[in-house]
Protein backbone atom coordinates (compact mmCIF):
# COMPACT_ATOMS: atom_id res chain seq x y z
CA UNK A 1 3.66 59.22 -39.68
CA UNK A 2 6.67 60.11 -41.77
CA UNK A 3 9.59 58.20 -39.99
CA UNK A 4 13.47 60.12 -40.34
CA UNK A 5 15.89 57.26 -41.04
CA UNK A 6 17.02 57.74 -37.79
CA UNK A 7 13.90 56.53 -36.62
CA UNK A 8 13.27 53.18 -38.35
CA UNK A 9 13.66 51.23 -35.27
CA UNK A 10 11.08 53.11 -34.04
CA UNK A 11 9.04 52.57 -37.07
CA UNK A 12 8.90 49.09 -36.65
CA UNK A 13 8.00 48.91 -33.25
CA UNK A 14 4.73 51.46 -33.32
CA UNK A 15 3.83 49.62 -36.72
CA UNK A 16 3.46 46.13 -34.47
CA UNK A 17 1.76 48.01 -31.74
CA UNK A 18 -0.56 49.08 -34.57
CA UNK A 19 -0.83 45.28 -36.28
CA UNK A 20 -1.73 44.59 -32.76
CA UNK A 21 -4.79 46.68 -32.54
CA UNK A 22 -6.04 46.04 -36.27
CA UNK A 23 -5.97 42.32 -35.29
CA UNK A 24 -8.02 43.34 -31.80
CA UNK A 25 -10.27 45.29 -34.10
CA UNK A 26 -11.09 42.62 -36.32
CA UNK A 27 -11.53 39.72 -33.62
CA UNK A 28 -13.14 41.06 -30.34
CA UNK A 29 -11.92 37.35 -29.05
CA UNK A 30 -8.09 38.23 -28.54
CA UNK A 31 -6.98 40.63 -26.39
CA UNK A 32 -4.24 42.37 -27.82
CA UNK A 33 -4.71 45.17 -25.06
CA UNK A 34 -1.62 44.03 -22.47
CA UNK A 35 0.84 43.66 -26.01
CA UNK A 36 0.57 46.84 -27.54
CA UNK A 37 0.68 48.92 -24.19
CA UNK A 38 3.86 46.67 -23.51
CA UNK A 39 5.13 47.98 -27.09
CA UNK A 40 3.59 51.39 -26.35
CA UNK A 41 6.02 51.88 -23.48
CA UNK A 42 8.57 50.46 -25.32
CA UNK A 43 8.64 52.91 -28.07
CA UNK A 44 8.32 55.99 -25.78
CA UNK A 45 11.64 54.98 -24.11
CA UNK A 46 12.93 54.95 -27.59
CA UNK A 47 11.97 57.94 -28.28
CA UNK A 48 13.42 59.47 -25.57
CA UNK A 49 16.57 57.98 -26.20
CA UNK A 50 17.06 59.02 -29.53
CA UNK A 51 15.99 62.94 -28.95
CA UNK A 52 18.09 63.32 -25.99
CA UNK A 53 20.95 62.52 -28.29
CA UNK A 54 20.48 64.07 -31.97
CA UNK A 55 23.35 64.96 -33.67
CA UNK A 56 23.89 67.83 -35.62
CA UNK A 57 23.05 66.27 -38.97
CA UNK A 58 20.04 64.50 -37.42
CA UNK A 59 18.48 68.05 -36.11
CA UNK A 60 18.70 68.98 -39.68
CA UNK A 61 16.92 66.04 -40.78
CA UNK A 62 14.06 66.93 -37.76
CA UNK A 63 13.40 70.82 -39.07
CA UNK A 64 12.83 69.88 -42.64
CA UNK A 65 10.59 67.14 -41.30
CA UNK A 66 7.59 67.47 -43.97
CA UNK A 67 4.96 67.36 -41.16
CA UNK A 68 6.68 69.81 -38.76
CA UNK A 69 4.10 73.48 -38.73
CA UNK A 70 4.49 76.17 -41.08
CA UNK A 71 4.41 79.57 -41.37
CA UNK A 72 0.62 79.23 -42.55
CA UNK A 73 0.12 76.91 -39.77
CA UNK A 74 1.13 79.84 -36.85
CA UNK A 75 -0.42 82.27 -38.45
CA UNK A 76 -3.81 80.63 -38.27
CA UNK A 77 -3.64 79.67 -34.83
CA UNK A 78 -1.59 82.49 -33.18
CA UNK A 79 -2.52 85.77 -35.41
CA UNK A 80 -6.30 86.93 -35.30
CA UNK A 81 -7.77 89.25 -38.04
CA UNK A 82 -4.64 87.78 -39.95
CA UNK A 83 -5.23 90.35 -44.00
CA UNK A 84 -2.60 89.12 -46.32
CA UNK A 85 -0.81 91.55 -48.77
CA UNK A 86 0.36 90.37 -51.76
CA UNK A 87 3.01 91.50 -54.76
CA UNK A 88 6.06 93.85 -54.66
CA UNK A 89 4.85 96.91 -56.95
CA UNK A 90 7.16 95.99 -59.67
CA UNK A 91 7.14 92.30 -60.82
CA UNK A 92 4.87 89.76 -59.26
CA UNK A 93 3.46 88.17 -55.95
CA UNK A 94 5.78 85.37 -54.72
CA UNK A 95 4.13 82.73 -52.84
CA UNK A 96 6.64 81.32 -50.66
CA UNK A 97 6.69 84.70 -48.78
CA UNK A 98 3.43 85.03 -47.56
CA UNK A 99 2.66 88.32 -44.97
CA UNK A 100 0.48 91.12 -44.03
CA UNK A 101 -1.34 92.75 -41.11
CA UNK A 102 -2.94 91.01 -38.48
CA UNK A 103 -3.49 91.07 -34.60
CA UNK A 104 -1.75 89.14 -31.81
CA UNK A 105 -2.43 89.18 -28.02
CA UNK A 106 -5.09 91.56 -29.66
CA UNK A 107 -2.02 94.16 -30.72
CA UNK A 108 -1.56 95.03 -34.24
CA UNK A 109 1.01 93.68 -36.00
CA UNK A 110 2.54 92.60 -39.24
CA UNK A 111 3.54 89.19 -39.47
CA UNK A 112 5.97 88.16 -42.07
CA UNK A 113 7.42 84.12 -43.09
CA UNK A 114 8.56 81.95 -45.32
CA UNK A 115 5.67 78.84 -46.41
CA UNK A 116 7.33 75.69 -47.92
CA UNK A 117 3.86 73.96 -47.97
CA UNK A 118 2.20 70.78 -47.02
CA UNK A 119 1.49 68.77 -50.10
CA UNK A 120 3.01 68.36 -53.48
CA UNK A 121 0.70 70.77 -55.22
CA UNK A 122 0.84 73.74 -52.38
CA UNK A 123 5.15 72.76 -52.25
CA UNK A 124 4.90 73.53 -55.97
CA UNK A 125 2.80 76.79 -55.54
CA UNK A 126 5.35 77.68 -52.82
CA UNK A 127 8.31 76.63 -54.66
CA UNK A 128 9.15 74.80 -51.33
CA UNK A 129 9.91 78.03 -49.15
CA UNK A 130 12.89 79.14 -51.89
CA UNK A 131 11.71 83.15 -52.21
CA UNK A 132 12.22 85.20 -55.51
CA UNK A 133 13.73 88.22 -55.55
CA UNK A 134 9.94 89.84 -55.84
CA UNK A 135 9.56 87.87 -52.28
CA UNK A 136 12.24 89.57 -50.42
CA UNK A 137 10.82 92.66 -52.10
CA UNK A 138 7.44 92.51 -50.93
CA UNK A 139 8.91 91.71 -47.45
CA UNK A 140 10.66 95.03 -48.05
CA UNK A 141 7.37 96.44 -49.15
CA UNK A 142 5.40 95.46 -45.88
CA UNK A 143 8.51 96.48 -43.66
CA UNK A 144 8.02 100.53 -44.87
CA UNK A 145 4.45 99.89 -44.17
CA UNK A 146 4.61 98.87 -40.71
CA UNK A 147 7.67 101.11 -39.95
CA UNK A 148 5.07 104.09 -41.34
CA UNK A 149 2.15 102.82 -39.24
CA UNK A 150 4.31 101.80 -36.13
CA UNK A 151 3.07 98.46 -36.20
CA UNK A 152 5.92 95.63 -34.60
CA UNK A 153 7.20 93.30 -36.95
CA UNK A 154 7.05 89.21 -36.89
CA UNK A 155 9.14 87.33 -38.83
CA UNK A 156 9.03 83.07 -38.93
CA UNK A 157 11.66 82.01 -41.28
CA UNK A 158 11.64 78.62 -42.11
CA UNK A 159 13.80 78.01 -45.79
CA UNK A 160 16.47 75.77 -47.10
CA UNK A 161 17.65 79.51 -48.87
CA UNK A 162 16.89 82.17 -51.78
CA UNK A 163 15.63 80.34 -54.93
CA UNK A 164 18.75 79.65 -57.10
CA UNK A 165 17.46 79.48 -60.17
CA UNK A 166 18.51 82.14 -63.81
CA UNK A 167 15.30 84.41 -63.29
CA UNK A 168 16.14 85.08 -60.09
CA UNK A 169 19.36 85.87 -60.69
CA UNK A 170 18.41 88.34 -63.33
CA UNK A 171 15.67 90.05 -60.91
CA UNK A 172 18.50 90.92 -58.80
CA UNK A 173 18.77 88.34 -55.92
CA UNK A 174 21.39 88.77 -54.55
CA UNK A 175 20.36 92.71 -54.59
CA UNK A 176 16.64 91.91 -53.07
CA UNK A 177 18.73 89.72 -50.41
CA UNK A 178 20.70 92.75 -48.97
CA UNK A 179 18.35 95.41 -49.50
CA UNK A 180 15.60 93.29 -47.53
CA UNK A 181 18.47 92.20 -44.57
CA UNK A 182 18.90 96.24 -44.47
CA UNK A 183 15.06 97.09 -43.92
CA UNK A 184 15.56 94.86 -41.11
CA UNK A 185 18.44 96.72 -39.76
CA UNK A 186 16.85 100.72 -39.84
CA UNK A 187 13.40 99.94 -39.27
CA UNK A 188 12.07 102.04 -36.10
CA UNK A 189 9.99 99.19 -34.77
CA UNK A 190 10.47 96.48 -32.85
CA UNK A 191 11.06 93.24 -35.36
CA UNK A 192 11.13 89.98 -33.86
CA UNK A 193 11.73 86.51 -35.56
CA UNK A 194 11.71 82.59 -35.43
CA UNK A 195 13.22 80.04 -37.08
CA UNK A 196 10.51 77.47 -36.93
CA UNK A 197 12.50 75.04 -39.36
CA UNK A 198 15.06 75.40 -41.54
CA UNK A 199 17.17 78.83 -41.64
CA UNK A 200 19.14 79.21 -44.77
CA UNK A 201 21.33 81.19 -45.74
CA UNK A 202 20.86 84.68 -46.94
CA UNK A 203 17.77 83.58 -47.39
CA UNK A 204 16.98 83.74 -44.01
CA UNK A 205 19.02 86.33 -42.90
CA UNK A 206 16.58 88.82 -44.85
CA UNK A 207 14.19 88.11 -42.29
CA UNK A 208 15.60 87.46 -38.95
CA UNK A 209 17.99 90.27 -38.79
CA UNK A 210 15.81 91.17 -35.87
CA UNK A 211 15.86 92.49 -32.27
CA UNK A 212 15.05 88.98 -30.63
CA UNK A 213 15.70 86.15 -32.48
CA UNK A 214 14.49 83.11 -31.12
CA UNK A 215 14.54 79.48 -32.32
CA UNK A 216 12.71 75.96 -32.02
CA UNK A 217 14.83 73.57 -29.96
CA UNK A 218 15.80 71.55 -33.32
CA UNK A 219 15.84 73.92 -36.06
CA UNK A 220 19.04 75.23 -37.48
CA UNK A 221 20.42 78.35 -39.02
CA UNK A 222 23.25 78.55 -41.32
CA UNK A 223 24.98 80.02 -43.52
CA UNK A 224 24.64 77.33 -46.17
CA UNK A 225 23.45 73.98 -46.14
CA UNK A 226 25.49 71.12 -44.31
CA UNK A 227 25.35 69.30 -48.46
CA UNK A 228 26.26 72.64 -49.92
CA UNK A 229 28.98 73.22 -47.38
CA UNK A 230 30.46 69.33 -47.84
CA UNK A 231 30.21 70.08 -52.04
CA UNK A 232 32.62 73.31 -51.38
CA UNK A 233 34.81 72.01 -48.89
CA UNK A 234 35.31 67.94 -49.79
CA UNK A 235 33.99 67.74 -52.93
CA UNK A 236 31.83 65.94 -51.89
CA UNK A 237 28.14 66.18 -50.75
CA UNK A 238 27.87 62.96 -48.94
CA UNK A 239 30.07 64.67 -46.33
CA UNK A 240 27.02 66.38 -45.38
CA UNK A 241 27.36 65.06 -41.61
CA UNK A 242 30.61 66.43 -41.42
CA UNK A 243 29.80 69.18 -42.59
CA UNK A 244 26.69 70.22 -40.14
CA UNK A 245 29.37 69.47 -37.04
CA UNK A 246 31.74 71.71 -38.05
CA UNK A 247 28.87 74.59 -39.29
CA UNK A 248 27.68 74.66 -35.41
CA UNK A 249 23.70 75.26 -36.86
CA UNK A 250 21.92 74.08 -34.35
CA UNK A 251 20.08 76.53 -32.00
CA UNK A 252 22.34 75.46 -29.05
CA UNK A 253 25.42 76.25 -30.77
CA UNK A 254 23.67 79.64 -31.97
CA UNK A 255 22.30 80.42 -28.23
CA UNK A 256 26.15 79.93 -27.02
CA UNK A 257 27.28 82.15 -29.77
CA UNK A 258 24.69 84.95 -29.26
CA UNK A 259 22.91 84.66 -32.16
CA UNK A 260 19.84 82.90 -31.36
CA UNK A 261 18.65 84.80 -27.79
CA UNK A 262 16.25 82.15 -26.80
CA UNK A 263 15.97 78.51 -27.46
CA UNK A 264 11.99 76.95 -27.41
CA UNK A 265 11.89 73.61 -26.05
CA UNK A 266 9.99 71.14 -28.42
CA UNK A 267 8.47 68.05 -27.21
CA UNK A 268 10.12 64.38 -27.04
CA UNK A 269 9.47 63.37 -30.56
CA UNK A 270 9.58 67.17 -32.36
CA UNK A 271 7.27 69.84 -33.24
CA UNK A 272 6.01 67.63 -36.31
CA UNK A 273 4.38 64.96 -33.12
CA UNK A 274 3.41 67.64 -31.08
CA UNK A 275 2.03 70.29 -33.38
CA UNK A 276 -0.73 71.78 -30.69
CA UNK A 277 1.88 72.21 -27.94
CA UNK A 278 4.77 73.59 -29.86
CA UNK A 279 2.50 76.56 -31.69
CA UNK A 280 1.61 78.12 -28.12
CA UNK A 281 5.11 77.86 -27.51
CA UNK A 282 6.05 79.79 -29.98
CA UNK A 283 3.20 82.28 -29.31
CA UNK A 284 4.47 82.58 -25.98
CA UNK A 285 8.20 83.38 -26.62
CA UNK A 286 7.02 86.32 -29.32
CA UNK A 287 4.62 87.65 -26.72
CA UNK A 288 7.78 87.48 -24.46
CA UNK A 289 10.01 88.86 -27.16
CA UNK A 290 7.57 92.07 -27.90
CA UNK A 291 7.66 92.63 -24.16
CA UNK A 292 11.03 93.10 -23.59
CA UNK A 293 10.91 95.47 -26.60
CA UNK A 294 8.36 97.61 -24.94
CA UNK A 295 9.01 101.46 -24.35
CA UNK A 296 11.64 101.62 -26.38
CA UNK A 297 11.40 104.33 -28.86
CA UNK A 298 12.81 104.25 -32.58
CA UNK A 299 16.30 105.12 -32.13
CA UNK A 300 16.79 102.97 -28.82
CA UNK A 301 15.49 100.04 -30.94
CA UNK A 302 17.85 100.84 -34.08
CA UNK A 303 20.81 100.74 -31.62
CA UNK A 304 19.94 97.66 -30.13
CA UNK A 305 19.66 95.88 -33.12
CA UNK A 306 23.13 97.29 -34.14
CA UNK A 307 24.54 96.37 -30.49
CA UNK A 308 23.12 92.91 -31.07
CA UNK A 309 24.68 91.94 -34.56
CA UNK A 310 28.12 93.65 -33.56
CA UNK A 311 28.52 91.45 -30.44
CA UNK A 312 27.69 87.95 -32.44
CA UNK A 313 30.11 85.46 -31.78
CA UNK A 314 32.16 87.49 -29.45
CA UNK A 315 30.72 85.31 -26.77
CA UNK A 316 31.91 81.91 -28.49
CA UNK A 317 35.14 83.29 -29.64
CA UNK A 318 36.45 84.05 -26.09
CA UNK A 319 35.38 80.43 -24.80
């Protein structure tokens, strides 16, 4: 288990429980049995305390929580017949976009998201979720594609932002960014998204400028990172806590402010202990998402989207 700071006190009391039943392991003589339950119920109360009372900076720690599922993960376990398609036509494949056609609920679909990667070679290879400019374009790429075959569009964005680096920036980033947020916005499908972890930026607005946006109880949305936000502002990155308070990122604040239409409830602990119950979750609130979309034809579902990102904030303003 990979323990947040905020959870060190927790640390320490599962890693007794667990010196506990080594020691019963290796002597059949003591029973340790009585103890470690005794710590056992001890550390669940913690853990309830601490998750009923994360603060905004805290939630950010929680989505990029290394052991939290990714885009690869859902994909395997929600999406059948899952083809990926790879490059944009013009430069390269980038692999932390990953996408392509696939069923779910036995309906055709394409599925689109962002794949930071689970171990230091595959975070490499995915250049930790951080898309290229030939990412957003491919995204582009498999947008026309299912807008041509009528196929609904799935989006799970999960990405501290667009990589930053001087290729990039001479591809046209900032260009792939927009064009890729406006596919979004005149497709004639339904196009429905999640932020299963982090949602950075522009970065992850190119993907979840979508009818339904829903998002995992503690991920967070934003339009720059609380240490990016705390550099501009104070000077000062260490102001990082401040800074996620005042950004309002997490998916409450976004629920309240109409941006996030659905919050999924994750587990006591996070989606990164609970990894089987959280993906049906989220398999459940797209099914639910695509339903509500249902019937309507292209230019009902073009307006929507445009009634949607008109009225953000609107709700949060007048409170």
């Amino acid at each position: 288990m990979n323990y947040l700071e905020f959870e060190k006190p927790l640390a320490e009391i599962e890693g007794k429980a667990e010196e506990l039943r080594a020691m019963g392991r290796s002597n059949e003589a003591m029973d340790v049995g009585p103890e470690a339950l005794a710590l056992d119920r001890k550390a669940a109360t913690l853990l309830t305390d601490i998750y009923a009372k994360l603060t905004p900076w805290q939630k950010c720690q929680v989505a990029r929580h290394p052991d939290r599922p990714h885009c690869k993960d859902y994909i395997e376990q929600l999406f059948t017949d899952y083809t990926p398609l790879a490059g944009d036509r013009n430069f390269a494949d980038d692999h932390a976009v990953m996408g392509g056609m696939a069923r779910f609920h036995d309906r055709p679909v394409m599925v689109i998201g962002h794949e930071k990667g689970h171990d230091t070679n595959s975070r490499i290879e995915r250049n930790f979720g951080m898309a290229r400019p030939e990412g957003y374009r491919k995204a582009i790429r498999l947008m026309d594609l299912a807008d041509r075959f009528n196929l609904p569009v799935v989006t799970l964005v999960d990405t501290p932002g667009a990589f930053p680096g001087k290729g990039a920036e001479e591809r046209g980033q900032s260009e792939a960014i927009a064009r890729s947020t406006q596919k979004c916005l005149t497709i004639g499908v339904p196009l429905v998204s999640v932020i299963i972890g982090e949602g950075g930026s522009g970065g992850a607005v190119a993907f979840a400028t979508a009818n339904r946006l829903a998002m995992l109880e503690h991920s967070i949305y934003s339009v720059i990172s609380p240490e990016g936000c705390a550099s501009i502002l104070w000077k000062d990155a260490e102001k990082m806590r401040e800074a996620a308070e005042a950004l309002r990122l997490t998916a409450q604040d976004l629920r309240e402010l109409g941006v996030a239409d659905q919050v999924i409830a994750e587990p006591v602990g996070g989606a990164h202990r609970h990894r089987d119950t959280v993906i049906p979750a989220v398999g459940e609130a797209i099914a639910q998402m695509l339903v509500e979309l249902a019937g309507l034809d292209r230019a009902a579902l073009i307006s929507d989207r445009r009634r949607k990102y008109l009225a953000i904030g609107s709700k949060g303003l007048a409170a």
